[in-house]
Protein backbone atom coordinates (compact mmCIF):
# COMPACT_ATOMS: atom_id res chain seq x y z
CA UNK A 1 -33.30 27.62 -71.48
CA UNK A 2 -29.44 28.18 -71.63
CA UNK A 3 -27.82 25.14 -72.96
CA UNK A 4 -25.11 23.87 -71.80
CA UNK A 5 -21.23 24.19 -72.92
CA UNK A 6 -19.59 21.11 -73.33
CA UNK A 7 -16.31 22.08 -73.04
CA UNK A 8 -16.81 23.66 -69.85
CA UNK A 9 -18.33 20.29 -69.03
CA UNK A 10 -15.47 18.36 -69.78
CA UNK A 11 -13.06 20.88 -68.06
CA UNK A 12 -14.92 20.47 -64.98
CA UNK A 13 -14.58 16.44 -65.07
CA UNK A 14 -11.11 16.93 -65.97
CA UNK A 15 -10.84 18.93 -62.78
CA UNK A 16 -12.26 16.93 -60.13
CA UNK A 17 -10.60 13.76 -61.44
CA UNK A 18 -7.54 15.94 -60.74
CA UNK A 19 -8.26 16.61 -57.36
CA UNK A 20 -9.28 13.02 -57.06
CA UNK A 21 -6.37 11.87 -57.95
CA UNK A 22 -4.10 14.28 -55.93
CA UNK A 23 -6.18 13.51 -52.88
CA UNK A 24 -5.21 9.38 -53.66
CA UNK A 25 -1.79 10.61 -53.74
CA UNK A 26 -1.66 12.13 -51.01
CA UNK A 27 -3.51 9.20 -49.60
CA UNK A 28 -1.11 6.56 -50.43
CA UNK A 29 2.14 8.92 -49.41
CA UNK A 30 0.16 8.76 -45.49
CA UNK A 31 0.31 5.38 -46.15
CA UNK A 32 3.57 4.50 -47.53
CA UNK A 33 5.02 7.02 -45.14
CA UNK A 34 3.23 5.52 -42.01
CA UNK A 35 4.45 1.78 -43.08
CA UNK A 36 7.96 2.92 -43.43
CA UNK A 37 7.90 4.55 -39.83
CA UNK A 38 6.34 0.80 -38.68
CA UNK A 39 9.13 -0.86 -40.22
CA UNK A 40 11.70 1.58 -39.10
CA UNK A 41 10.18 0.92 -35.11
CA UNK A 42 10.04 -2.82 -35.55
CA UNK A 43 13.75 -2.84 -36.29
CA UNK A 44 15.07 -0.65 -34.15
CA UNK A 45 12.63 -2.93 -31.61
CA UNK A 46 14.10 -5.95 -33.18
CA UNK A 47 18.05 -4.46 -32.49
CA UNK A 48 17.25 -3.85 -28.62
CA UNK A 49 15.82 -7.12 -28.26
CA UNK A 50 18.94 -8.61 -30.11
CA UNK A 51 21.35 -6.24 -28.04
CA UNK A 52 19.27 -7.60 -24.82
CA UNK A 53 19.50 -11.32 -25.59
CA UNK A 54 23.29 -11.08 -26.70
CA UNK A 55 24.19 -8.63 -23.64
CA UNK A 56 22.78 -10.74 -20.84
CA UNK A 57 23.84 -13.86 -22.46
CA UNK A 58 27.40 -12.40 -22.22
CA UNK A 59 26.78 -10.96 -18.42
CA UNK A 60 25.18 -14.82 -17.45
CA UNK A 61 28.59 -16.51 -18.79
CA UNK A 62 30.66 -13.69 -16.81
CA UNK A 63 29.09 -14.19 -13.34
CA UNK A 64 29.14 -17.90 -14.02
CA UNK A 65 33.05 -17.55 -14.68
CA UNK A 66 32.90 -15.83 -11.83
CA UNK A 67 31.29 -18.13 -9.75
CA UNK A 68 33.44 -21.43 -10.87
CA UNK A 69 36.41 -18.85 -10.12
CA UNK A 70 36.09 -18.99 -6.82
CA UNK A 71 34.71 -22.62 -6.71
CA UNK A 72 38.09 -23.33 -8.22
CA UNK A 73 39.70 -21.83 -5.42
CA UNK A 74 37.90 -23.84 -2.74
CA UNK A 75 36.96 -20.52 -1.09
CA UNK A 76 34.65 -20.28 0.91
CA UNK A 77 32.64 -16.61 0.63
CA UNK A 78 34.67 -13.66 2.41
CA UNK A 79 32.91 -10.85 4.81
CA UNK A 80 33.53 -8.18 2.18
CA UNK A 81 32.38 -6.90 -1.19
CA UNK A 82 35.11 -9.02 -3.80
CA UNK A 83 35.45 -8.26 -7.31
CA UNK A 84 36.50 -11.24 -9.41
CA UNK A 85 38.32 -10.48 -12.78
CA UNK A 86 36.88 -12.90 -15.75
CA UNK A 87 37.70 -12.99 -18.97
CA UNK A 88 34.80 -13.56 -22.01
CA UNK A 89 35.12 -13.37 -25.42
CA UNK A 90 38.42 -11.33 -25.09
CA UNK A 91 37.50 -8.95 -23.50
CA UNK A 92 38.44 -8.48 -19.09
CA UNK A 93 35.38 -7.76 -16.90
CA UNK A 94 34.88 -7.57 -13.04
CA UNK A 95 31.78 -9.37 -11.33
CA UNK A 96 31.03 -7.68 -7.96
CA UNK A 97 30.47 -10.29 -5.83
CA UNK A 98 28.64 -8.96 -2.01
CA UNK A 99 27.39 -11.21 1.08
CA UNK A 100 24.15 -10.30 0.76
CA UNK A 101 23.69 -9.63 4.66
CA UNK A 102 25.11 -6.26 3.91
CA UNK A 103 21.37 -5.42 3.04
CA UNK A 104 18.88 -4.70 5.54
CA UNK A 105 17.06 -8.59 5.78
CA UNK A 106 12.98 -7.45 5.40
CA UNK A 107 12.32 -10.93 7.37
CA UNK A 108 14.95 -10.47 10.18
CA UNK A 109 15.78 -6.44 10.60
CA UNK A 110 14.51 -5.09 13.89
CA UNK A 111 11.62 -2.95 13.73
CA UNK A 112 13.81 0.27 15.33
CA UNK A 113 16.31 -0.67 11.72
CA UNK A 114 13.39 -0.63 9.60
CA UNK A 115 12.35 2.98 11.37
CA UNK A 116 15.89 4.08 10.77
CA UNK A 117 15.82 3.09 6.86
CA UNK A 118 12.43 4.55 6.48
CA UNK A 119 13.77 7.60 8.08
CA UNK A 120 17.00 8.07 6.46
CA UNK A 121 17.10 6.88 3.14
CA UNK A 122 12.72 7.04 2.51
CA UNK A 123 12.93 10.95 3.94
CA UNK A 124 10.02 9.59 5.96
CA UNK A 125 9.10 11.94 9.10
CA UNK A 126 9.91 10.04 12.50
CA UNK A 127 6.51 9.32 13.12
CA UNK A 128 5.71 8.17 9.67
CA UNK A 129 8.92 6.37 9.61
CA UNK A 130 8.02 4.15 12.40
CA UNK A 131 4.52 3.34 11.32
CA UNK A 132 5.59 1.67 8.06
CA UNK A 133 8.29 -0.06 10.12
CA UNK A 134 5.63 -1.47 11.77
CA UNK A 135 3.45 -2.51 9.04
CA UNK A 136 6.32 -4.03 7.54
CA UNK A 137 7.13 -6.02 10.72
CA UNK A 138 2.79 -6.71 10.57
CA UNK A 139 3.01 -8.29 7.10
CA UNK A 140 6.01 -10.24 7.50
CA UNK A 141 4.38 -11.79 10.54
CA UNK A 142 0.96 -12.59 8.74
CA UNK A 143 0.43 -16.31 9.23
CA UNK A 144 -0.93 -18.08 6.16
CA UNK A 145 -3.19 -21.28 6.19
CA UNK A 146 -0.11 -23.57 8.38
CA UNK A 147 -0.03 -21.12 10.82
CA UNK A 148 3.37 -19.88 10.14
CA UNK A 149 4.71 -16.52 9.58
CA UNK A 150 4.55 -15.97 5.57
CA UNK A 151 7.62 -13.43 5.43
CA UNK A 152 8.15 -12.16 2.43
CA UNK A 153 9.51 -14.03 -0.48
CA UNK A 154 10.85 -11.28 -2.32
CA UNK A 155 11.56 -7.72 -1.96
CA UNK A 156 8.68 -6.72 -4.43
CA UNK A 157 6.57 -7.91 -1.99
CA UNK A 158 6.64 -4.81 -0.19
CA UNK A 159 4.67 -3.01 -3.41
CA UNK A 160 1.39 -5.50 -1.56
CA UNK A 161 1.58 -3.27 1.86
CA UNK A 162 -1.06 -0.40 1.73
CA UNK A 163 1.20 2.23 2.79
CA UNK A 164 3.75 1.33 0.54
CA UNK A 165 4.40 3.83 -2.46
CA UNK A 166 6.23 3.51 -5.46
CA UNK A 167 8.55 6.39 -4.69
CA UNK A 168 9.17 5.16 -1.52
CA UNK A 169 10.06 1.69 -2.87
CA UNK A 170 12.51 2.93 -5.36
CA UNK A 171 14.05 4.78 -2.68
CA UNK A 172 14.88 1.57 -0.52
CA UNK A 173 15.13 -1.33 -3.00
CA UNK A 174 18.86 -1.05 -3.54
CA UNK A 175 19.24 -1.50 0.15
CA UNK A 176 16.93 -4.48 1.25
CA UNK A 177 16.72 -7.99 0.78
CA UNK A 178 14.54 -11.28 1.21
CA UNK A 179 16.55 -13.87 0.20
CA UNK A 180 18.99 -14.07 3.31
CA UNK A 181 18.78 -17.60 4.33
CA UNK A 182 20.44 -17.19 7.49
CA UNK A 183 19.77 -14.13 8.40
CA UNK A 184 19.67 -12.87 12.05
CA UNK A 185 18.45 -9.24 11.51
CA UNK A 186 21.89 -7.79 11.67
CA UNK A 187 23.71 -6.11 9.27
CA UNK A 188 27.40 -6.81 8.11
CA UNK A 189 28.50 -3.30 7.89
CA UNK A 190 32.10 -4.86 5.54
CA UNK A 191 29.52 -5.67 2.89
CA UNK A 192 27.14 -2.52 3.26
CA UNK A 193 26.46 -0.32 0.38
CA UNK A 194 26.57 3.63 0.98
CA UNK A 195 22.71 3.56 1.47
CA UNK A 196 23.34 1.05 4.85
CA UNK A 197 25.86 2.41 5.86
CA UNK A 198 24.09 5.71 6.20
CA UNK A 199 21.55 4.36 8.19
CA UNK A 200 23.63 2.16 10.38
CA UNK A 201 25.58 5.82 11.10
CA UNK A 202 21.96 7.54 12.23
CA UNK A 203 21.22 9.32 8.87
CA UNK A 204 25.23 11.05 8.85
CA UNK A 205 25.67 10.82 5.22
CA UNK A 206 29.44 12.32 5.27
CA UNK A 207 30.44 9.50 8.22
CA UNK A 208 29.32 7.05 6.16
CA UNK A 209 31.45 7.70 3.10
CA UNK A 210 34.32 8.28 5.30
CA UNK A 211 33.55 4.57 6.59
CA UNK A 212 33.43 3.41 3.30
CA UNK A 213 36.45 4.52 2.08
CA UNK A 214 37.88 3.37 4.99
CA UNK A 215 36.66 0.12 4.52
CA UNK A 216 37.12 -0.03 0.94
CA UNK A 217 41.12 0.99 2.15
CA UNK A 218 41.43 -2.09 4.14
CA UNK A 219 38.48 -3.68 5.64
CA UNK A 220 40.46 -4.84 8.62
CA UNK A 221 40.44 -1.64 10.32
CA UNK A 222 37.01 -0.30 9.40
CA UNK A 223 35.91 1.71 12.84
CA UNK A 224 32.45 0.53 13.58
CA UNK A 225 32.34 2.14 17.01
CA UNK A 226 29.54 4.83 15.50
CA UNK A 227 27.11 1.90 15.02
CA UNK A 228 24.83 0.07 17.71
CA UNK A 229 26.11 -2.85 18.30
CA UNK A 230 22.45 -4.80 18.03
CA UNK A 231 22.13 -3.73 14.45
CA UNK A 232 25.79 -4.76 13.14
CA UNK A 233 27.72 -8.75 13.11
CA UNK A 234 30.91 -8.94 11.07
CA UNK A 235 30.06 -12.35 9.80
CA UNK A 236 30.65 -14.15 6.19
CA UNK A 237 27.02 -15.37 4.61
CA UNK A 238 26.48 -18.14 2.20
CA UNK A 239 23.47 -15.96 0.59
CA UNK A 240 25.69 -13.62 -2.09
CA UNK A 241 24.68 -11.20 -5.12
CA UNK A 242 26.67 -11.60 -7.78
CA UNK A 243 26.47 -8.76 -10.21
CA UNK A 244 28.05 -7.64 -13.40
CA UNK A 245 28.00 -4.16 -15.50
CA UNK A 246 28.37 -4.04 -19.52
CA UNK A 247 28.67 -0.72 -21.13
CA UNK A 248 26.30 -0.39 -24.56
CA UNK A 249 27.09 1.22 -27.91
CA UNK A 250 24.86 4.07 -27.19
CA UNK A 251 26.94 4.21 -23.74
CA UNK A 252 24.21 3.04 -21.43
CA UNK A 253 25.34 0.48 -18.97
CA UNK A 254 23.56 -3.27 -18.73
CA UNK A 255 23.04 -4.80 -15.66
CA UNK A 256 22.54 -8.23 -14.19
CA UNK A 257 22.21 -9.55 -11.21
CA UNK A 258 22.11 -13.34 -9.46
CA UNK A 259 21.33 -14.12 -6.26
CA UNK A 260 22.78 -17.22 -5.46
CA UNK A 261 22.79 -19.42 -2.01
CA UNK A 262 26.33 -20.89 -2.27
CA UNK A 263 25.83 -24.49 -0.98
CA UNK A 264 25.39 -27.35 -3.18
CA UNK A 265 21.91 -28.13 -5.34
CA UNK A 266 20.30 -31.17 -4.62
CA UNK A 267 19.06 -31.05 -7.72
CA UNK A 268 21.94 -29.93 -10.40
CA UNK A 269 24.49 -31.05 -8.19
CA UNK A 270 26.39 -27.94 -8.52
CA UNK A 271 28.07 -26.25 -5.62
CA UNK A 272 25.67 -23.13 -5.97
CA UNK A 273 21.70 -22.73 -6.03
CA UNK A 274 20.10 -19.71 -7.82
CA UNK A 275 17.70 -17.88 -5.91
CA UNK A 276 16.58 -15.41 -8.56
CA UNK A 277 18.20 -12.63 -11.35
CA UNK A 278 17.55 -9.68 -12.71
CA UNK A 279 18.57 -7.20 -15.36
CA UNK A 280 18.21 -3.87 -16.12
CA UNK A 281 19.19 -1.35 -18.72
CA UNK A 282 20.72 1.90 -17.29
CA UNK A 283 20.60 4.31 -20.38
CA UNK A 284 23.11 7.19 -20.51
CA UNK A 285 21.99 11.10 -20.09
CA UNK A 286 21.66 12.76 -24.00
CA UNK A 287 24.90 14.90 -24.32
CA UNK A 288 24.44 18.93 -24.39
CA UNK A 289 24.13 20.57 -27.69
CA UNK A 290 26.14 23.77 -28.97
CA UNK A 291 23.34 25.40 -28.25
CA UNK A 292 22.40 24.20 -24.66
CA UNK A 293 25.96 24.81 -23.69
């Protein structure tokens, strides 16, 4: 029977306490290492949702200068895309103020205008074009328990049609609208964005941004002869989008949006009712590197 050495014994404990402990080590370092990267994410969280509150409080106050701007003036909305000049916290902004039947009215537009913005701007084929015109003229006219046409009370209603994509959607949303009050189906080509205007021209990309830098020239002698005359009225609207743009440290843009009915709230007694807003953070491209250049 060999006996056994007790220093080798001892050297052995010694050892595996070692690696014990170098394995806790390296424990706690995962650890320490994985708390630091939480706290680092919850504040960098923490600063966006800051930068978010403080940005759109800042854009609300500008459109609502904006608005009492041209309250003060006892105007009553224009045809045309406006830009009023405010001033907030020192600093000069512009509010984009557009008649909102310069969009393509989802309750209203003929079905032929829907198969023309499918076409055009969606990159549907013809046939395909006209088939979700249609089921978007079929769901509009669903009747719900009154008997009445339902319509749609929003434009992100259109994500509830079968047929309806997201990529289409994303295509079209800049260029449609469900909160025309008035609306007759026609579109006021003075307040059209590029998008419309393409489709009011049959697709012609290049005529349309000739019309709109005609327009945007002097509205008052905007040629309108390319357009059929059943899809276009030159008429003011009481349903406007007011929208403002704020550029961001890490030069991305903010954005927000009011859609606003401009007659006079039963409830508030102000001259305006809000019909909905939205924001949205447009976040800049990452600059090229030496090396990527």
């Amino acid at each position: 029977m060999v006996a056994k050495n007790p220093l080798l014994s001892s050297t052995g404990q010694r050892g595996v306490a070692l690696i014990a402990v170098l394995w806790l080590v390296a424990a706690m370092g995962l650890i320490v290492n994985g708390v630091v990267q939480s706290v680092r994410s919850e504040i960098r969280m923490a600063a966006m949702q800051r930068q978010s509150v403080v940005t759109g409080a800042i854009a609300d106050a500008a459109i609502l200068l904006a608005m009492q701007s041209l309250q003060s003036q006892q105007k009553e909305p224009g045809k045309d895309i406006q830009f009023i000049p405010v001033e907030f916290g020192g600093i000069s902004r512009k509010v984009m103020m557009q008649p909102l039947n310069g969009l393509i009215d989802l309750n209203n537009a003929p079905l032929i205008l829907l198969a023309e913005l499918y076409r055009h701007v969606g990159k549907l084929n013809p046939d395909a074009a006209q088939a979700m015109a249609q089921a978007t003229v079929t769901a509009r006219e669903l009747k719900g328990a009154k008997g009445i046409a339902q319509g749609f009370d929003a434009v992100e209603d259109l994500l509830r049609m079968h047929a309806m994509t997201y990529d289409l959607y994303a295509k079209i949303v800049g260029l449609v609208t469900a909160d025309l009050k008035e609306g007759s189906g026609r579109v006021n080509a003075l307040a059209a964005p590029m998008g419309v205007l393409q489709v009011l021209a049959g697709g012609d990309a290049s005529r349309a941004a000739s019309l709109a830098a005609q327009r945007n020239a002097n509205p008052s002698v905007m040629d309108t002869s390319f357009f059929k005359p059943e899809h276009i009225e030159m008429a003011s609207s009481r349903s406007l989008l007011f929208q403002v743009q704020i550029d961001l440290p890490d030069d991305g843009v903010f954005q927000k949006s009011w859609q606003v009915y401009w007659d006079t709230d039963p409830r508030s007694g102000l001259p305006w009712r809000v019909l909905g807003t939205h924001q949205s953070m447009i976040r800049a491209l990452p600059r090229p590197t030496a090396s990527g250049l």
